[in-house]
Protein backbone atom coordinates (compact mmCIF):
# COMPACT_ATOMS: atom_id res chain seq x y z
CA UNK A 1 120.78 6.09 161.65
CA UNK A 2 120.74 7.99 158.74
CA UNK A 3 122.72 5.66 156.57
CA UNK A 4 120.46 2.64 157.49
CA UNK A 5 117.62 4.78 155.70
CA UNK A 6 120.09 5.54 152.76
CA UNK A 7 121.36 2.04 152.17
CA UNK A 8 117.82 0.82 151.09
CA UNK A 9 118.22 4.28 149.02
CA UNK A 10 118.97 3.60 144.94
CA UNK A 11 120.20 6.98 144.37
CA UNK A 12 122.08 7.55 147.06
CA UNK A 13 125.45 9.14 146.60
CA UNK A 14 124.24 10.43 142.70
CA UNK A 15 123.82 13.83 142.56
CA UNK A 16 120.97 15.60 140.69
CA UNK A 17 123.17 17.03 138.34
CA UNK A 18 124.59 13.25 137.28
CA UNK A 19 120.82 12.09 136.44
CA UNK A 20 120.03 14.70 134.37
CA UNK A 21 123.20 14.26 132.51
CA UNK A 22 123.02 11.18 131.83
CA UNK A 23 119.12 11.27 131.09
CA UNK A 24 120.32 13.66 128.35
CA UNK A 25 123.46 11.78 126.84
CA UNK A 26 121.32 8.73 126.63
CA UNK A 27 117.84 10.26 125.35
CA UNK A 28 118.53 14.06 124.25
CA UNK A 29 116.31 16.95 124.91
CA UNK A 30 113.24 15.82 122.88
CA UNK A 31 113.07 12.19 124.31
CA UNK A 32 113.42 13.63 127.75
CA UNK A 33 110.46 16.51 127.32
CA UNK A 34 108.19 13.69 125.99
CA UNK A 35 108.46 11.62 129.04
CA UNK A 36 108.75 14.01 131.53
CA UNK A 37 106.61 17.36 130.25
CA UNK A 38 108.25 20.39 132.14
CA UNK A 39 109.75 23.69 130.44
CA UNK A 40 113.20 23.11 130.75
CA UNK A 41 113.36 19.95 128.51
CA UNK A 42 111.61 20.99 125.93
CA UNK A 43 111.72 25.17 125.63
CA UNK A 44 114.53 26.11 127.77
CA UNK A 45 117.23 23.43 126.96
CA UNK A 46 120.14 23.25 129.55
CA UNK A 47 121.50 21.06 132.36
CA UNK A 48 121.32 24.51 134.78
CA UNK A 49 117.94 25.58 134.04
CA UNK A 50 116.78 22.07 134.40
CA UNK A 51 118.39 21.36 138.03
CA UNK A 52 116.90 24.79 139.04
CA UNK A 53 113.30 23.90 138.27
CA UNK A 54 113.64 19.94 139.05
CA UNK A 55 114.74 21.65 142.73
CA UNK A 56 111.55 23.75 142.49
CA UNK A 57 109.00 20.72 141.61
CA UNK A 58 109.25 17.59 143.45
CA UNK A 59 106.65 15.98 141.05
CA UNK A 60 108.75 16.61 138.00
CA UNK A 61 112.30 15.46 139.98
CA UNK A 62 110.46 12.03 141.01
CA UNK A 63 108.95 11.49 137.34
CA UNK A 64 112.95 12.45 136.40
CA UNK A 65 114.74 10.10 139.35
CA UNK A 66 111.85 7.02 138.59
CA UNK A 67 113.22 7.48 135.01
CA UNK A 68 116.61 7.39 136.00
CA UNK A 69 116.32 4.12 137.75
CA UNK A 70 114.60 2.42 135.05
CA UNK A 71 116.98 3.82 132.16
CA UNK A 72 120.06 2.62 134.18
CA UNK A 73 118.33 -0.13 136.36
CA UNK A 74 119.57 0.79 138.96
């Protein structure tokens, strides 16, 4: 059951970690705090402190996962 709802699922199988690494190979730090306007991409630069509030705010990890998709069209 739970792979039928996963296999409509874009992102499934790519970890949280693998978005915002690539997000920030392909735009860099500045790119990614002016389309997505949260503390850790454009004060507090890192991968770590990024997955720790995109866990915290489900707003911000949609805005960051719809970005994603687009980027990579996936």
């Amino acid at each position: 059951m739970i792979l039928e709802n996963q296999k409509n699922n874009p992102l499934h199988g790519i970890t949280l970690e693998k978005i915002v690494t690539d997000l920030h190979a392909h735009y860099g730090w500045d790119k990614l705090g002016s389309f997505v306007r949260i503390d850790c991409f454009i004060n507090n630069q890192s991968i770590s402190s990024s997955l720790k509030l995109l866990r915290k705010l489900p707003w911000a990890r949609k805005k960051v996962e719809d970005l994603y998709l687009k980027t990579f069209n996936k």
